[in-house]
N, C-alpha and C. Protein backbone atom coordinates (compact mmCIF):
# COMPACT_ATOMS: atom_id res chain seq x y z
N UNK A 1 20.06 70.84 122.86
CA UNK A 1 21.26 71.12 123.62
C UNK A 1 21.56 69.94 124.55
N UNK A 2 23.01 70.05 124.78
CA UNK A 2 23.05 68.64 125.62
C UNK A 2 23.18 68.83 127.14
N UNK A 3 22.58 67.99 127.90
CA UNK A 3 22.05 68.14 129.52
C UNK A 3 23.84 67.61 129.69
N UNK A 4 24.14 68.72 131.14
CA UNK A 4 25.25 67.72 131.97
C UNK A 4 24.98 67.56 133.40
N UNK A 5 25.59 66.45 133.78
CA UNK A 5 25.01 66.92 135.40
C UNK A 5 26.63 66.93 136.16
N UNK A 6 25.74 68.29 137.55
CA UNK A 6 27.12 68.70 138.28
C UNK A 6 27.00 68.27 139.60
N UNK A 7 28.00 68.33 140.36
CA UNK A 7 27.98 68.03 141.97
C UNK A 7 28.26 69.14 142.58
N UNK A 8 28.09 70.03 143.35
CA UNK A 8 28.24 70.74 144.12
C UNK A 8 29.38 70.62 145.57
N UNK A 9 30.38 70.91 144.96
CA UNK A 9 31.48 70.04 146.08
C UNK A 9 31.32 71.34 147.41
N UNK A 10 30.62 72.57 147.48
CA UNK A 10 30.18 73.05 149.05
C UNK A 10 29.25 72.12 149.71
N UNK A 11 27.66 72.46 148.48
CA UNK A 11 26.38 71.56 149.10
C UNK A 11 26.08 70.64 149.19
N UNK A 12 27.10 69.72 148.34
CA UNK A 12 26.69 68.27 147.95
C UNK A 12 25.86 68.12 146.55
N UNK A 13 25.09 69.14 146.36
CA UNK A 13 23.84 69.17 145.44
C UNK A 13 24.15 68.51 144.13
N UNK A 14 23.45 67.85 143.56
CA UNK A 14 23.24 67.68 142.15
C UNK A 14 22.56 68.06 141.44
N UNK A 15 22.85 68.51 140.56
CA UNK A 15 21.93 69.35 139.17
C UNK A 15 22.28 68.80 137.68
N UNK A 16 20.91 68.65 137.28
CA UNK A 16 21.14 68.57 135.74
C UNK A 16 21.00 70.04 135.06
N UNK A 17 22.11 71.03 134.14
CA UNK A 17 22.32 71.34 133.51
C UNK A 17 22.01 71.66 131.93
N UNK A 18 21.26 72.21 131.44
CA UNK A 18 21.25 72.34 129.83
C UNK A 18 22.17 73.61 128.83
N UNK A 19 23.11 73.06 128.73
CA UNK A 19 24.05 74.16 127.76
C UNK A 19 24.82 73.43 126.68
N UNK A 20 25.51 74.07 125.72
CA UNK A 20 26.40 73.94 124.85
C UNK A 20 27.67 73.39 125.49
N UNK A 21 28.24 72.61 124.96
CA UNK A 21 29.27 71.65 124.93
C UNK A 21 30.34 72.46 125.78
N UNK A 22 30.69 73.89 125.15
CA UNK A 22 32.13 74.34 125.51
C UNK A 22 31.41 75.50 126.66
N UNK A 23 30.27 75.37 126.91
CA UNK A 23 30.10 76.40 128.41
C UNK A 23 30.41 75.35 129.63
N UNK A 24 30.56 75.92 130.62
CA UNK A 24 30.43 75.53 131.52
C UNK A 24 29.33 76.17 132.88
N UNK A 25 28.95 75.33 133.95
CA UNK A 25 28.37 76.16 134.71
C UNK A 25 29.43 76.54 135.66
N UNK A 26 28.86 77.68 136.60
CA UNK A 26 29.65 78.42 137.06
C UNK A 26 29.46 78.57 138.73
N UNK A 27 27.98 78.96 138.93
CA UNK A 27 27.47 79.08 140.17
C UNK A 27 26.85 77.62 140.13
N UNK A 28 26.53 77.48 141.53
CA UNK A 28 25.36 76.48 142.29
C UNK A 28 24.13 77.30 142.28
N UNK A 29 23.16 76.44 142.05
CA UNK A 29 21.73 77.28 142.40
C UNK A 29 21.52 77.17 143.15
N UNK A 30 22.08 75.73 144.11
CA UNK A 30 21.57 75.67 145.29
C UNK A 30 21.94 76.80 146.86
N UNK A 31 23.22 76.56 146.39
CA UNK A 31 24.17 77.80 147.62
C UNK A 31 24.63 78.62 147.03
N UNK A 32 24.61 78.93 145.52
CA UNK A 32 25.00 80.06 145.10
C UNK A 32 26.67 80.10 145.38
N UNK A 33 27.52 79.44 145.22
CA UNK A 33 28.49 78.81 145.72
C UNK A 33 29.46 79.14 144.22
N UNK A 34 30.70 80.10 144.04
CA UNK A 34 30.91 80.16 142.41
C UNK A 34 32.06 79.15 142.27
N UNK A 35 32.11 78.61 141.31
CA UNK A 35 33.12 77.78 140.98
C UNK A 35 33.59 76.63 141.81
N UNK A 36 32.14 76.00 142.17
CA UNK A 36 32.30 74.68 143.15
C UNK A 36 31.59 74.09 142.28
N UNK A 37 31.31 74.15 141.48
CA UNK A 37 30.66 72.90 140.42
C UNK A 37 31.73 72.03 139.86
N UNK A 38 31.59 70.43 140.32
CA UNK A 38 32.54 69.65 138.93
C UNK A 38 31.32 69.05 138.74
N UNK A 39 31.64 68.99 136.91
CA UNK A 39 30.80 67.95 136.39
C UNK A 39 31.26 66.58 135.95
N UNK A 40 30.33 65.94 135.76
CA UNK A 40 30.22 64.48 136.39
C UNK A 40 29.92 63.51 135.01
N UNK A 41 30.51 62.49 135.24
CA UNK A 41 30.67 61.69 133.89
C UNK A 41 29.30 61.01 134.23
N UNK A 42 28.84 60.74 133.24
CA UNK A 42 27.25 60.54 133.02
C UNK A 42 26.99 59.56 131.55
N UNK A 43 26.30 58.87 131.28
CA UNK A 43 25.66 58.04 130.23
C UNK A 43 24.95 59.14 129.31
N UNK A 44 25.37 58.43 128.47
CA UNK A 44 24.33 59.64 127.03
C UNK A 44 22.93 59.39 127.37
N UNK A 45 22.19 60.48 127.56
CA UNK A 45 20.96 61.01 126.96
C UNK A 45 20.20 60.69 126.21
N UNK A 46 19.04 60.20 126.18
CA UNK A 46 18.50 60.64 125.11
C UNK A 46 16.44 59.78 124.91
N UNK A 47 16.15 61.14 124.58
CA UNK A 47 14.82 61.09 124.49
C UNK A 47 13.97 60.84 123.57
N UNK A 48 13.47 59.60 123.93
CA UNK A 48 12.78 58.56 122.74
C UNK A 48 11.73 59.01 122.20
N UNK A 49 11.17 59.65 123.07
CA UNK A 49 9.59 60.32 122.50
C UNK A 49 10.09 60.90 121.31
N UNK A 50 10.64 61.86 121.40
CA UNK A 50 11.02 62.76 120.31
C UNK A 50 11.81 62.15 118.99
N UNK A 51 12.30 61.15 119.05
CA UNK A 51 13.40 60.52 117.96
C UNK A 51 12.73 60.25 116.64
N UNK A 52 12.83 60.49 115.15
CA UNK A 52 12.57 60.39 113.88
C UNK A 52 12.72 59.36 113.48
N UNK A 53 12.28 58.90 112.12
CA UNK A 53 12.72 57.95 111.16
C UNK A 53 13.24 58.24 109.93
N UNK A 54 13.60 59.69 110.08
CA UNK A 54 14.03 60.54 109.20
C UNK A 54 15.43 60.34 109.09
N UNK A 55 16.35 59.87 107.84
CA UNK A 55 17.82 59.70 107.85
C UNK A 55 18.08 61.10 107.87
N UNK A 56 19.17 61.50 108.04
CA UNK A 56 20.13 62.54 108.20
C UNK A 56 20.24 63.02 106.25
N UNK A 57 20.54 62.03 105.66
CA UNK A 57 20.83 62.36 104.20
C UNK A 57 19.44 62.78 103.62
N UNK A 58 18.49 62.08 104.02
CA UNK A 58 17.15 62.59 103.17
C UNK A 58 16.72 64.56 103.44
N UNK A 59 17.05 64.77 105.02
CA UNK A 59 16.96 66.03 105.26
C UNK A 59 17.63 66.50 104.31
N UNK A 60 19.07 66.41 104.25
CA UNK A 60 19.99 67.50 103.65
C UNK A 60 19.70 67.25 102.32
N UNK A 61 19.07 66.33 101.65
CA UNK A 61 18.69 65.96 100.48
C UNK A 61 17.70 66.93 99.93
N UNK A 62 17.18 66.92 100.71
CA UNK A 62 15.49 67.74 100.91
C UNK A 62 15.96 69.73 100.95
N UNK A 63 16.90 69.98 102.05
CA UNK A 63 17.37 71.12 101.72
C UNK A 63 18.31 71.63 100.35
N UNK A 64 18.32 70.74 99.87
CA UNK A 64 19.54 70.85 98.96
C UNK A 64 18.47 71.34 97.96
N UNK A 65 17.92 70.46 97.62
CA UNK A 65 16.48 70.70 96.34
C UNK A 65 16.09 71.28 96.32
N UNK A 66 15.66 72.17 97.66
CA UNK A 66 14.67 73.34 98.19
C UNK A 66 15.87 75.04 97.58
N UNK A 67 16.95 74.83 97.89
CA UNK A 67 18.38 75.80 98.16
C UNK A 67 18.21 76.19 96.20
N UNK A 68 18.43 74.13 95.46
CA UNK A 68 18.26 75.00 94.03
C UNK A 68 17.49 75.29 93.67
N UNK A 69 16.15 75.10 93.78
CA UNK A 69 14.99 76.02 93.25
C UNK A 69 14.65 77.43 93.49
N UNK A 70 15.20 77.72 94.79
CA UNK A 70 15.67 79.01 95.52
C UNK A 70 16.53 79.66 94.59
N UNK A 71 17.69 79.56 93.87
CA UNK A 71 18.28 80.04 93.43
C UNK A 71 18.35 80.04 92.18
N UNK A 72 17.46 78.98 91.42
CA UNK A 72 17.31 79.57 89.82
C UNK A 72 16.01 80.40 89.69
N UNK A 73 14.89 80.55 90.91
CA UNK A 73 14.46 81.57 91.26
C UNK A 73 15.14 83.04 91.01
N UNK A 74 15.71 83.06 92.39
CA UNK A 74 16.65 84.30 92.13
C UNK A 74 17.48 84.61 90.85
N UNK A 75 17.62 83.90 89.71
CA UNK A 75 18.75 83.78 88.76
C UNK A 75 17.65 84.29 87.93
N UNK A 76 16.16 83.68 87.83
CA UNK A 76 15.26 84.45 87.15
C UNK A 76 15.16 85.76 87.11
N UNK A 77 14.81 86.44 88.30
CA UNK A 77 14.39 87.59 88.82
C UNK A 77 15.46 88.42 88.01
N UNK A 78 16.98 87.75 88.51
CA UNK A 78 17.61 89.03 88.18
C UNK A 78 17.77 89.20 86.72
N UNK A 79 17.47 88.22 85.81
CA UNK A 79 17.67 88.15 84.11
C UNK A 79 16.54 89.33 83.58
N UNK A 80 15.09 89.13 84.30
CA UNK A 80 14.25 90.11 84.21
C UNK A 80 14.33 91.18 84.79
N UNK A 81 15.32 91.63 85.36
CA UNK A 81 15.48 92.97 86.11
C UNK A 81 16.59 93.84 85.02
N UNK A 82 17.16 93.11 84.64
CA UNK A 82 18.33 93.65 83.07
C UNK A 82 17.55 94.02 81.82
């Protein structure tokens, strides 16, 4: 999920945030303050520890292969069920 960070225009406070793109936050944690949060333009993210060498196409490559064997599976089953 992607982190945003907010300012607290009662407390001053800043907070980093973790939600979905189209939520927003609402309260302050700090003063409990509703609808005094703006959020704040910020540099992308992002955490190196965790990052792959895995392309994007080999995954879906990989599910794809997995999806048809899955399903001439199932295509079996049901020929022997007739």
């Amino acid at each position: 999920m992607p982190r945003y960070e907010y300012l607290c225009v009662v407390c001053k406070d800043r907070m980093t945030v973790v939600h979905l793109s189209d939520e927003t936050a609402e309260e302050c944690p700090a003063c409990g303050a509703i609808d005094s949060l703006k959020k704040l333009l910020t540099n992308f993210m992002m955490n190196k520890k965790n990052t792959t060498k895995i392309a994007t196409g080999d995954i879906t490559e990989a599910f794809i292969k997995d999806a048809k064997k899955d399903l001439k599976q199932q295509k079996r089953e049901l020929k022997n069920k007739k």
